[in-house]
C-alpha atoms as a PDB file:
ATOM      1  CA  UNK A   1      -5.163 -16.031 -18.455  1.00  0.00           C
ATOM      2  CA  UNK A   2      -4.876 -19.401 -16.556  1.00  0.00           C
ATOM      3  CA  UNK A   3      -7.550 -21.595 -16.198  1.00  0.00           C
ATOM      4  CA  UNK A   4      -8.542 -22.066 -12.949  1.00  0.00           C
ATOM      5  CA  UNK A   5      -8.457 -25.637 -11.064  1.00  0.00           C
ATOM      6  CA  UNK A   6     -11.514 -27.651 -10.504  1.00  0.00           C
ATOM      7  CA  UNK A   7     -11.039 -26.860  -6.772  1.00  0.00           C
ATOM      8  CA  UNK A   8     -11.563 -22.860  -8.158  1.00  0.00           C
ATOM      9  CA  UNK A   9     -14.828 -21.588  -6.412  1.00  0.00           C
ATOM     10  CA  UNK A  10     -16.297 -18.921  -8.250  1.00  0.00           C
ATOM     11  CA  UNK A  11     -17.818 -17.962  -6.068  1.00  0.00           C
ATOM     12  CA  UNK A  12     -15.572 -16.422  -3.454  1.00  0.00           C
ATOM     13  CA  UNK A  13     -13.263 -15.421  -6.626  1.00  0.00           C
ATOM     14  CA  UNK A  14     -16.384 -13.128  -7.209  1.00  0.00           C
ATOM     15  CA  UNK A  15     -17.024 -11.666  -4.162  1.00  0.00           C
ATOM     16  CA  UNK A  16     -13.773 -11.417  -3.076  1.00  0.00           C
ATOM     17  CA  UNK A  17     -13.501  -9.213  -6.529  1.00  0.00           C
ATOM     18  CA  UNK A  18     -16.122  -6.779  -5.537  1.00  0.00           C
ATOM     19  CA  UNK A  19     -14.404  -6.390  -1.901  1.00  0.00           C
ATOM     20  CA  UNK A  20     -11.049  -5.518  -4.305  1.00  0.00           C
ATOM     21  CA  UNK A  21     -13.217  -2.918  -6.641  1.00  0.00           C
ATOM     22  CA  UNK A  22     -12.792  -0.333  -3.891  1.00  0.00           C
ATOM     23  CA  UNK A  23     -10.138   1.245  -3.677  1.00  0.00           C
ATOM     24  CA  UNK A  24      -8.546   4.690  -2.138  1.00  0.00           C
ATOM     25  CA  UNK A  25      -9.774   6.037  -5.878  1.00  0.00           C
ATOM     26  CA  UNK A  26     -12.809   4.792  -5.410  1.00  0.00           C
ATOM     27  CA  UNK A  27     -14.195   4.561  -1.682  1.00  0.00           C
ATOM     28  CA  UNK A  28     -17.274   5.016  -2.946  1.00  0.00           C
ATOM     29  CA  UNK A  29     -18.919   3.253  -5.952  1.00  0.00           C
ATOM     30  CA  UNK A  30     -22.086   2.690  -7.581  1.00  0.00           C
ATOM     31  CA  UNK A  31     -23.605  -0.865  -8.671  1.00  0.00           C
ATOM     32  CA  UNK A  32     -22.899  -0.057 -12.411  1.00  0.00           C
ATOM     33  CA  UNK A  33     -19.204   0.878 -11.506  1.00  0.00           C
ATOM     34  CA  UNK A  34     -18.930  -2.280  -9.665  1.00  0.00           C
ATOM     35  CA  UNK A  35     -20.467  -4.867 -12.757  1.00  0.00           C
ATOM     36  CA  UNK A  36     -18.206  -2.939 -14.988  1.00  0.00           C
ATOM     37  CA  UNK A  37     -14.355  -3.239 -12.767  1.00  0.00           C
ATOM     38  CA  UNK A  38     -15.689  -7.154 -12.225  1.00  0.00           C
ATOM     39  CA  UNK A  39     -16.838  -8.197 -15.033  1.00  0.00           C
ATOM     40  CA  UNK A  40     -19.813  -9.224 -13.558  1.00  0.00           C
ATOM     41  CA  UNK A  41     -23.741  -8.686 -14.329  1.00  0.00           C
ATOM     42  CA  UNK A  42     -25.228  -5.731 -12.884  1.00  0.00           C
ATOM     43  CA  UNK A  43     -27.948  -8.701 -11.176  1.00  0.00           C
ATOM     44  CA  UNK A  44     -24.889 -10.771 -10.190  1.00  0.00           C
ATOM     45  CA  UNK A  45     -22.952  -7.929  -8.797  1.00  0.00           C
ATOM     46  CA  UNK A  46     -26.009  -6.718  -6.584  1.00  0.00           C
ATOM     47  CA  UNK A  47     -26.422  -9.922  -5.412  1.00  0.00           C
ATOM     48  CA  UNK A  48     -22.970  -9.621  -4.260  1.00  0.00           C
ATOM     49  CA  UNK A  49     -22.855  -6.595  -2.918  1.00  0.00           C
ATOM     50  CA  UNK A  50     -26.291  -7.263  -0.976  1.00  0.00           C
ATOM     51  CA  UNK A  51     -24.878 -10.039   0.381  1.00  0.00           C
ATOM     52  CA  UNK A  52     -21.873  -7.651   1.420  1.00  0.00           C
ATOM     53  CA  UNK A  53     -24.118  -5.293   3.001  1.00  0.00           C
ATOM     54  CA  UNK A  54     -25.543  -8.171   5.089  1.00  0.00           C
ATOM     55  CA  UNK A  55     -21.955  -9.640   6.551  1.00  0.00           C
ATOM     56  CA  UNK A  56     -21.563  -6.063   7.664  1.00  0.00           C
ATOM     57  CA  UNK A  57     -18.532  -5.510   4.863  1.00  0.00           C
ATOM     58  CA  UNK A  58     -20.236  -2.659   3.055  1.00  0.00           C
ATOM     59  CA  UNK A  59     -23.062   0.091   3.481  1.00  0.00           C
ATOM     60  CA  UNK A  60     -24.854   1.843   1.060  1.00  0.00           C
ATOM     61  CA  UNK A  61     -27.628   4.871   0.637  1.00  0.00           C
ATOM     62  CA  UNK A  62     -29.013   3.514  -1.814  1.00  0.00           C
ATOM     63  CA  UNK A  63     -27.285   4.598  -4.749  1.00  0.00           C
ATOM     64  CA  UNK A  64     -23.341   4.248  -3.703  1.00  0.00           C
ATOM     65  CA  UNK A  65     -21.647   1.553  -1.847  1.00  0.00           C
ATOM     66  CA  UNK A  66     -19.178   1.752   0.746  1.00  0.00           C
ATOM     67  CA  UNK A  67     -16.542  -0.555   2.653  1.00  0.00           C
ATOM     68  CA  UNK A  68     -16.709  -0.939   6.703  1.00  0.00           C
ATOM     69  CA  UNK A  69     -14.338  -1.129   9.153  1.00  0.00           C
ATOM     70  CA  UNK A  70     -15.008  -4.997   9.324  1.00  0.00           C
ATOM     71  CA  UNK A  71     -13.192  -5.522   5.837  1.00  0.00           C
ATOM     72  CA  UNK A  72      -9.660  -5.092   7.700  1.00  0.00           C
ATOM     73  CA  UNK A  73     -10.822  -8.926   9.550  1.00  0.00           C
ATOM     74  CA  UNK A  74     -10.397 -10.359   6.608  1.00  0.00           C
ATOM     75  CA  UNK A  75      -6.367  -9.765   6.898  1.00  0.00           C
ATOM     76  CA  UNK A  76      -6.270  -9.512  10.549  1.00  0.00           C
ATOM     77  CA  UNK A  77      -4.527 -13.068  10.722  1.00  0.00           C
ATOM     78  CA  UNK A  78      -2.101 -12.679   7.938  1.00  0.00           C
ATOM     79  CA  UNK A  79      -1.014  -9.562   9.780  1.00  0.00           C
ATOM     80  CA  UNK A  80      -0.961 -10.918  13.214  1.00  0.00           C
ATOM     81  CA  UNK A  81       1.172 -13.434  12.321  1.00  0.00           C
ATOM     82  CA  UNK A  82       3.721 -11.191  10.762  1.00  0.00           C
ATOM     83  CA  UNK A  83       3.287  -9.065  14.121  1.00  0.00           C
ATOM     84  CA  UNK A  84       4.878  -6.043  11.599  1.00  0.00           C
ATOM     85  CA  UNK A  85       2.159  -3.530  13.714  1.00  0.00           C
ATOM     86  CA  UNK A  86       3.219  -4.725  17.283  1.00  0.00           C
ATOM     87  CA  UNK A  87       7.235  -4.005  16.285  1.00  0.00           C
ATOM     88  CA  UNK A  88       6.472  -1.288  14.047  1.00  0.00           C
ATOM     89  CA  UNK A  89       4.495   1.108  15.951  1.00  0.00           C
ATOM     90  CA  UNK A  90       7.217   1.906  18.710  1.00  0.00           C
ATOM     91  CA  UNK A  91       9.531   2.609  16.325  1.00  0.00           C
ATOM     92  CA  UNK A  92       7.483   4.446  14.013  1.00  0.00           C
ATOM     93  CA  UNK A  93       6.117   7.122  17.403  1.00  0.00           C
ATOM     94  CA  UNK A  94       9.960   7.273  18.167  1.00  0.00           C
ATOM     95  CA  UNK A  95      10.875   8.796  14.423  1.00  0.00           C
ATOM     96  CA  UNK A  96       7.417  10.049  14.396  1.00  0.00           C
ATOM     97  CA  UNK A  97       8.741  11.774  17.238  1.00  0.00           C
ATOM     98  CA  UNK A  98      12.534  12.498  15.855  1.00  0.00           C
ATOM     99  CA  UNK A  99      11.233  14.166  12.667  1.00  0.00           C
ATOM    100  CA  UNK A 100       7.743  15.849  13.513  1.00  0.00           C
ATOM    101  CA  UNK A 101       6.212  14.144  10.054  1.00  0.00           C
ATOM    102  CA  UNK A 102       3.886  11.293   9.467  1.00  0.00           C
ATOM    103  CA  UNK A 103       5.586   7.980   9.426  1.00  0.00           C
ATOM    104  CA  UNK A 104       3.688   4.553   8.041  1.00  0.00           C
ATOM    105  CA  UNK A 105       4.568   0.785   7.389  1.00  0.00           C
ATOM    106  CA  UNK A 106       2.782  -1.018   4.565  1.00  0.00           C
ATOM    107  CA  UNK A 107       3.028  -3.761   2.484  1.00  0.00           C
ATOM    108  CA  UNK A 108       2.224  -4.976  -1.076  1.00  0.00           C
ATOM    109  CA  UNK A 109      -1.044  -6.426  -1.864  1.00  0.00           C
ATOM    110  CA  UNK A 110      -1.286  -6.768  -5.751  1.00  0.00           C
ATOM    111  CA  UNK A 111      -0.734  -3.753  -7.512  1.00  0.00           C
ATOM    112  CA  UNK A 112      -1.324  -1.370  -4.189  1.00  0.00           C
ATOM    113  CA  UNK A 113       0.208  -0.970  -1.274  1.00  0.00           C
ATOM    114  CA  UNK A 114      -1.595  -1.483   2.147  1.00  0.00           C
ATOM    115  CA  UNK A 115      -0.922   0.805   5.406  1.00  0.00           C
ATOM    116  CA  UNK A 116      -0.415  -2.158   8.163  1.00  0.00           C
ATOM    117  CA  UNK A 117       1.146   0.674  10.633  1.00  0.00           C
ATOM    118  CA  UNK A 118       0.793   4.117  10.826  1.00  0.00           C
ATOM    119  CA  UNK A 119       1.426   7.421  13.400  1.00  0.00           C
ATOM    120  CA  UNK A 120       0.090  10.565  11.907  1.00  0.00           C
ATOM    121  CA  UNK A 121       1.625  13.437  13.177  1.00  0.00           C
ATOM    122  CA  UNK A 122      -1.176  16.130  10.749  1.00  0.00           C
ATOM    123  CA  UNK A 123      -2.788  15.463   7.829  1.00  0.00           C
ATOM    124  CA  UNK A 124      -0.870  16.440   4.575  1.00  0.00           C
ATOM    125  CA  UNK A 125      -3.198  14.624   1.890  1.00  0.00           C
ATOM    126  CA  UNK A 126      -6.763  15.261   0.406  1.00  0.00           C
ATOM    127  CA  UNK A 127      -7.512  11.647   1.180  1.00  0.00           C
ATOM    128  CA  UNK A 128      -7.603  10.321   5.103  1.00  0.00           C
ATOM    129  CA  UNK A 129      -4.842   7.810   5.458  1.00  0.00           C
ATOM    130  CA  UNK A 130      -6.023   4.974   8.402  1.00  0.00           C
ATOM    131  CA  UNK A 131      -4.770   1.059   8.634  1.00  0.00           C
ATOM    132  CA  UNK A 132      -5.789  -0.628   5.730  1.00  0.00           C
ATOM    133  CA  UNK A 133      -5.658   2.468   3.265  1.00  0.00           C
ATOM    134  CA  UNK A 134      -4.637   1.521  -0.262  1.00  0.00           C
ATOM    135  CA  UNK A 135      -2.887   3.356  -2.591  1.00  0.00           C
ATOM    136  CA  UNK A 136      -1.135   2.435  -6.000  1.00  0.00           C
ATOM    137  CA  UNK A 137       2.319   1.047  -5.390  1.00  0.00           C
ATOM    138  CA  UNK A 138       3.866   2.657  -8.838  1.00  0.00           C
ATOM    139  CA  UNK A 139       3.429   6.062  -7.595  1.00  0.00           C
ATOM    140  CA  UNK A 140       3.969   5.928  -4.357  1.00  0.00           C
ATOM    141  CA  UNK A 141       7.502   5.629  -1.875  1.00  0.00           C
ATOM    142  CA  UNK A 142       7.153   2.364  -0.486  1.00  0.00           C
ATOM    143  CA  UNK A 143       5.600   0.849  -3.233  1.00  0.00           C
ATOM    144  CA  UNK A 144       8.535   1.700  -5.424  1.00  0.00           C
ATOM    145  CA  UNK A 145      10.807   0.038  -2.539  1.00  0.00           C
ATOM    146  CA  UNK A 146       8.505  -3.432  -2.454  1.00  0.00           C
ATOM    147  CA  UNK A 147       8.296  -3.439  -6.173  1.00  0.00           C
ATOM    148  CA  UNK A 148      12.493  -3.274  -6.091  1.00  0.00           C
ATOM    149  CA  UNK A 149      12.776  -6.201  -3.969  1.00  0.00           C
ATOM    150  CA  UNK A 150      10.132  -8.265  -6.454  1.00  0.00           C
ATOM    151  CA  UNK A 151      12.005 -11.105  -8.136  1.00  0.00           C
ATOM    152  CA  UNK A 152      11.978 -10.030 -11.952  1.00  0.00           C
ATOM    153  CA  UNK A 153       9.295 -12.340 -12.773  1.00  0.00           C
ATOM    154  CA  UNK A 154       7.247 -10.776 -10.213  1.00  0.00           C
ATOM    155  CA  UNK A 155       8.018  -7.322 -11.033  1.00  0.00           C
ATOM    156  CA  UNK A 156       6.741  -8.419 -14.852  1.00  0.00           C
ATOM    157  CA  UNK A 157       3.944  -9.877 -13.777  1.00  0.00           C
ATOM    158  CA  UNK A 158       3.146  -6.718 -11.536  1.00  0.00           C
ATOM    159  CA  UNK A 159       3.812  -4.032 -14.335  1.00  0.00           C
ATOM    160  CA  UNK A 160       2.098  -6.110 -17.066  1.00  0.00           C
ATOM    161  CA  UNK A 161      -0.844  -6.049 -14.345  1.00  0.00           C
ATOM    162  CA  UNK A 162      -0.711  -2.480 -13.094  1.00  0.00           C
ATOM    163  CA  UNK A 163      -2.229   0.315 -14.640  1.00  0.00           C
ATOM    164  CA  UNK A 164       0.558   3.338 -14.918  1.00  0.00           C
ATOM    165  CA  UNK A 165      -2.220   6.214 -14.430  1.00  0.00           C
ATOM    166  CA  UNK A 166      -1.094  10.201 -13.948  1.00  0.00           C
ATOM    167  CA  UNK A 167      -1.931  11.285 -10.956  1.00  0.00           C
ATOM    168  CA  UNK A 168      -0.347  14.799 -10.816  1.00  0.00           C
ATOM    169  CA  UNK A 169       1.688  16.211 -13.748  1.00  0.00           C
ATOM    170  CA  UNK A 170       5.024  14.721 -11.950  1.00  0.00           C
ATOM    171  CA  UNK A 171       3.831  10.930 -11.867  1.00  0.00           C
ATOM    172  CA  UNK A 172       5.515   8.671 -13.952  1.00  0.00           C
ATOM    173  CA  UNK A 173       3.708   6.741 -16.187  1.00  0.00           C
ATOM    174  CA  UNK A 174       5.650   4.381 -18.620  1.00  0.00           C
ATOM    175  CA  UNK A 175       7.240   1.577 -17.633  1.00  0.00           C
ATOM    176  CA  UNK A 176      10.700   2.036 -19.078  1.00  0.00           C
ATOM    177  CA  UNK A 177      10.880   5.282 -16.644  1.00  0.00           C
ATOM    178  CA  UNK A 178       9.138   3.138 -13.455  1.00  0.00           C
ATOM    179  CA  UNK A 179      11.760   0.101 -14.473  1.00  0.00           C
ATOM    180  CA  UNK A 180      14.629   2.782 -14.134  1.00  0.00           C
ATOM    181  CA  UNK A 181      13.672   4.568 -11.304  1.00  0.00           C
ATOM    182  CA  UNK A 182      13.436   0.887  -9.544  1.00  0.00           C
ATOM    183  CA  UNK A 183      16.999   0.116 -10.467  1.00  0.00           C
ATOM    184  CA  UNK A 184      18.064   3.382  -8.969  1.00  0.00           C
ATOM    185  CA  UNK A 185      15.812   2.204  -5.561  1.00  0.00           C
ATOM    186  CA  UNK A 186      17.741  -1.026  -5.392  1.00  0.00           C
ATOM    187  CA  UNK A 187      21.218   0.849  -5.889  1.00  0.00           C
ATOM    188  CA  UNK A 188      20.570   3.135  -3.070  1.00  0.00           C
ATOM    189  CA  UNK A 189      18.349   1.431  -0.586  1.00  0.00           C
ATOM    190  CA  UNK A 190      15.585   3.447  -0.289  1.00  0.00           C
ATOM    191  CA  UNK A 191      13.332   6.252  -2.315  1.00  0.00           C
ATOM    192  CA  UNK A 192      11.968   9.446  -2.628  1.00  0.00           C
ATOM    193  CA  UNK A 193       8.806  10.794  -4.316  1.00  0.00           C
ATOM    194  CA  UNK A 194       8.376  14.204  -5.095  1.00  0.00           C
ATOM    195  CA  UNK A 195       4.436  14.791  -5.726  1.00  0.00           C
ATOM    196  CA  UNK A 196       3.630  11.898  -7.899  1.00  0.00           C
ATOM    197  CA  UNK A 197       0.535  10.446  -5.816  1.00  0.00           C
ATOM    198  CA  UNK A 198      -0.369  14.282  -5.156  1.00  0.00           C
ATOM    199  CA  UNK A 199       0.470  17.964  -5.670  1.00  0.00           C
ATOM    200  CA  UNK A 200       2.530  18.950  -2.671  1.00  0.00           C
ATOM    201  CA  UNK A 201       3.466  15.842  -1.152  1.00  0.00           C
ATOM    202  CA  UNK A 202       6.862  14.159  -0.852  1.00  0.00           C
ATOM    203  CA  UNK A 203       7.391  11.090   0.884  1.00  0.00           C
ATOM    204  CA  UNK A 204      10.542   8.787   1.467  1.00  0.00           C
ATOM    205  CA  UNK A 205      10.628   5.097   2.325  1.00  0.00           C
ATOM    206  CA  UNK A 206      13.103   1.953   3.230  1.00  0.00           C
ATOM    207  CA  UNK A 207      12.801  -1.385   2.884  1.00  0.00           C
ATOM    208  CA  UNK A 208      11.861  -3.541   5.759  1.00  0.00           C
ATOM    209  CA  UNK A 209      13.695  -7.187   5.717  1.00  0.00           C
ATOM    210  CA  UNK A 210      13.304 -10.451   6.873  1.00  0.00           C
ATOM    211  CA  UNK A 211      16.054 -12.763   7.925  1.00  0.00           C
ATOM    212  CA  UNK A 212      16.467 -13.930   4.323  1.00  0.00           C
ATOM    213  CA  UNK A 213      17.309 -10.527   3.341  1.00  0.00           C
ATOM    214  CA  UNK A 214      13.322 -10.652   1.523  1.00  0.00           C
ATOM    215  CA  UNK A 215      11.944  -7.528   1.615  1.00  0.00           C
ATOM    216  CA  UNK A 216       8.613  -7.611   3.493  1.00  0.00           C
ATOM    217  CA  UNK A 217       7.040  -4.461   4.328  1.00  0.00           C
ATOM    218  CA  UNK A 218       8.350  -0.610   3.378  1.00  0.00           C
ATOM    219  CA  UNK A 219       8.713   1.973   6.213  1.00  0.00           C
ATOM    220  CA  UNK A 220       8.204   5.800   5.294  1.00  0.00           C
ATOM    221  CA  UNK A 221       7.885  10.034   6.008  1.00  0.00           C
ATOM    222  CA  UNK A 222       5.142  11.545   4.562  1.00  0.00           C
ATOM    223  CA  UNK A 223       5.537  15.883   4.413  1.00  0.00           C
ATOM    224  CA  UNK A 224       4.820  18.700   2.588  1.00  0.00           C
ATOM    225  CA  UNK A 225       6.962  19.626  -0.694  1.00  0.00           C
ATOM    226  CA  UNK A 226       7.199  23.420   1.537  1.00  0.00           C
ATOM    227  CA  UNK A 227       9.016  21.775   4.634  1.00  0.00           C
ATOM    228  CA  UNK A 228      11.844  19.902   3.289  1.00  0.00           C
ATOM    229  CA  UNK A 229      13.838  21.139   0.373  1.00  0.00           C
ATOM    230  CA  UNK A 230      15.494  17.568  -1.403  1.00  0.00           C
ATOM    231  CA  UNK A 231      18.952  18.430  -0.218  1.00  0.00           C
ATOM    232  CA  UNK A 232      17.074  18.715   3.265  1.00  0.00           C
ATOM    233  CA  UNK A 233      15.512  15.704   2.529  1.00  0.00           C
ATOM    234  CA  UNK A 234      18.729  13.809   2.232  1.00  0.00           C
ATOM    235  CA  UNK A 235      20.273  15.346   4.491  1.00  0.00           C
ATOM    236  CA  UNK A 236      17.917  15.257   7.531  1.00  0.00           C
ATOM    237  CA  UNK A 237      15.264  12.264   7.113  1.00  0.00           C
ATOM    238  CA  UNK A 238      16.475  10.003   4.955  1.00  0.00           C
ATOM    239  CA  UNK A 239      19.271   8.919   7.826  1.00  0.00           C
ATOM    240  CA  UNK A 240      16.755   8.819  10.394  1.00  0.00           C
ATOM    241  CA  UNK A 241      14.460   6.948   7.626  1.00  0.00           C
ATOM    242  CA  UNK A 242      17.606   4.025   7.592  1.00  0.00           C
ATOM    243  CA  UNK A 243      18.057   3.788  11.325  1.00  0.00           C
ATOM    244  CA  UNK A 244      14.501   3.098  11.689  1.00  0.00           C
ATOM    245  CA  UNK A 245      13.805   0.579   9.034  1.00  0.00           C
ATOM    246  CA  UNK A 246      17.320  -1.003  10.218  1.00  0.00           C
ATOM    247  CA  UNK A 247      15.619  -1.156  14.219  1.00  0.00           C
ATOM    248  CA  UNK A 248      12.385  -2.510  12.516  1.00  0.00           C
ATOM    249  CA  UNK A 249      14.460  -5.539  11.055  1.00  0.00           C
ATOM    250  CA  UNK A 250      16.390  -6.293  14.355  1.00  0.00           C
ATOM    251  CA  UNK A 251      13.468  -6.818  16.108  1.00  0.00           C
ATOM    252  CA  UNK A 252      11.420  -8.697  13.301  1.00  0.00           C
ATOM    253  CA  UNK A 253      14.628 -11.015  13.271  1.00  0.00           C
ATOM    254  CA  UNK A 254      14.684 -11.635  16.811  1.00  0.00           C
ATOM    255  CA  UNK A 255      10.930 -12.282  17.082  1.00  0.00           C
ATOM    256  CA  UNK A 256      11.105 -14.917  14.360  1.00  0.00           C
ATOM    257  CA  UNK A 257      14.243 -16.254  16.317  1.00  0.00           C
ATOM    258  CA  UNK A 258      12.378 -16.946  19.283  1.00  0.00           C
ATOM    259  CA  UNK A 259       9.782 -18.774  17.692  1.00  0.00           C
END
């Protein structure tokens, strides 16, 4: 692990930890599950987690811990200033629209993806999706697509980081299979999921460009395995999937061209 630099304050490192400890696994945790994901004390994670409570970032009953709505400030500015929500939304109610499925924009924050944009159209999943939802970027559609545009450095650094869990019986889980199925992401320009994250669920996503050709953000369909077979899948959503992520990147481009 690197050392820090004498500029490090632990500090924030710590708290900031604790924020990270919660996670669309864990919503909800209690002060011993906290200590143990940090590495902290149980007495220095309280403290923490009091002080949390305080700043309005968490709430509690007593026994479980929770995160607010005021947690999303925290990356309000870096997502203003990409302004991926303002150009995304449109385009995401017109597919939403197009394809009568859930459509979403996210981006990669460590080793999850976080929903930036999002127009539900019904809820397909056990767990309520909302901006600022995090999920695991290995098993998921547009985490697959950021972790394919990751330099391979990055991508190391990600997998050697990332903890390859099964969620259903159809996730993948080693990374010689992730590695592969990333390769065939990059060939194709987008991917599919077939009920990795969760039993009945398949979900598609693009990448989302910059002008430097950097991928930045992933656009995607959520539906239910029942709806779409995968020949309908291709056939039907994936094109409209394309046109949309390629009218995402024309407008990001001329935004940043104006400014």
């Amino acid at each position: 692990m690197t050392e820090p630099s004498p500029e490090y304050v632990q500090s924030l490192g710590r708290g900031l930890a604790v924020i990270r400890s919660f996670n669309a696994r864990h919503p909800r945790r209690t002060l011993s599950e906290v200590a143990k994901d940090t590495g902290l004390t149980r007495a220095t994670a309280r403290r923490f987690l009091l002080t949390l409570i305080e700043l309005g970032y968490l709430r509690t009953d007593g026994s479980q811990f929770w995160l607010t709505p005021k947690v999303l400030e925290l990356g309000y500015s870096f997502l203003s200033s990409l302004s991926l929500p303002d150009v995304a939304g449109p385009h995401l109610e017109t597919l939403a629209e197009r394809v009568r499925e859930s459509t979403s924009v996210s981006i990669l924050d460590g080793t999850d993806i976080v929903y930036v944009a999002r127009v539900p159209v019904s809820r397909i999943m056990t767990v309520s999706i909302d901006i600022g939802t995090r999920f695991p970027a290995f098993a998921t559609s547009m985490g697959r697509v950021l972790l394919a545009g990751l330099e391979p450095e990055a991508l190391d650094r990600h997998l050697a980081e990332a903890e390859l869990i099964p969620l259903t019986e159809a996730t993948i889980t080693t990374q010689r299979q992730l590695r592969e199925e990333l390769a065939r992401v990059r060939a194709d320009g987008y991917c599919v999921v077939d009920q990795e994250l969760e039993q009945g669920l398949r979900s598609m996503a693009a990448p989302i460009r910059d002008q430097t050709g950097t991928v930045v953000a992933a656009v995607n369909i959520s539906t239910q395995a029942a709806r779409y077979s995968l020949g309908e899948v291709h056939a039907t959503l994936i094109p409209a999937l394309l046109e949309t992520s390629a009218a995402i990147e024309l407008d990001l481009t001329r935004i940043r061209s104006n400014t």
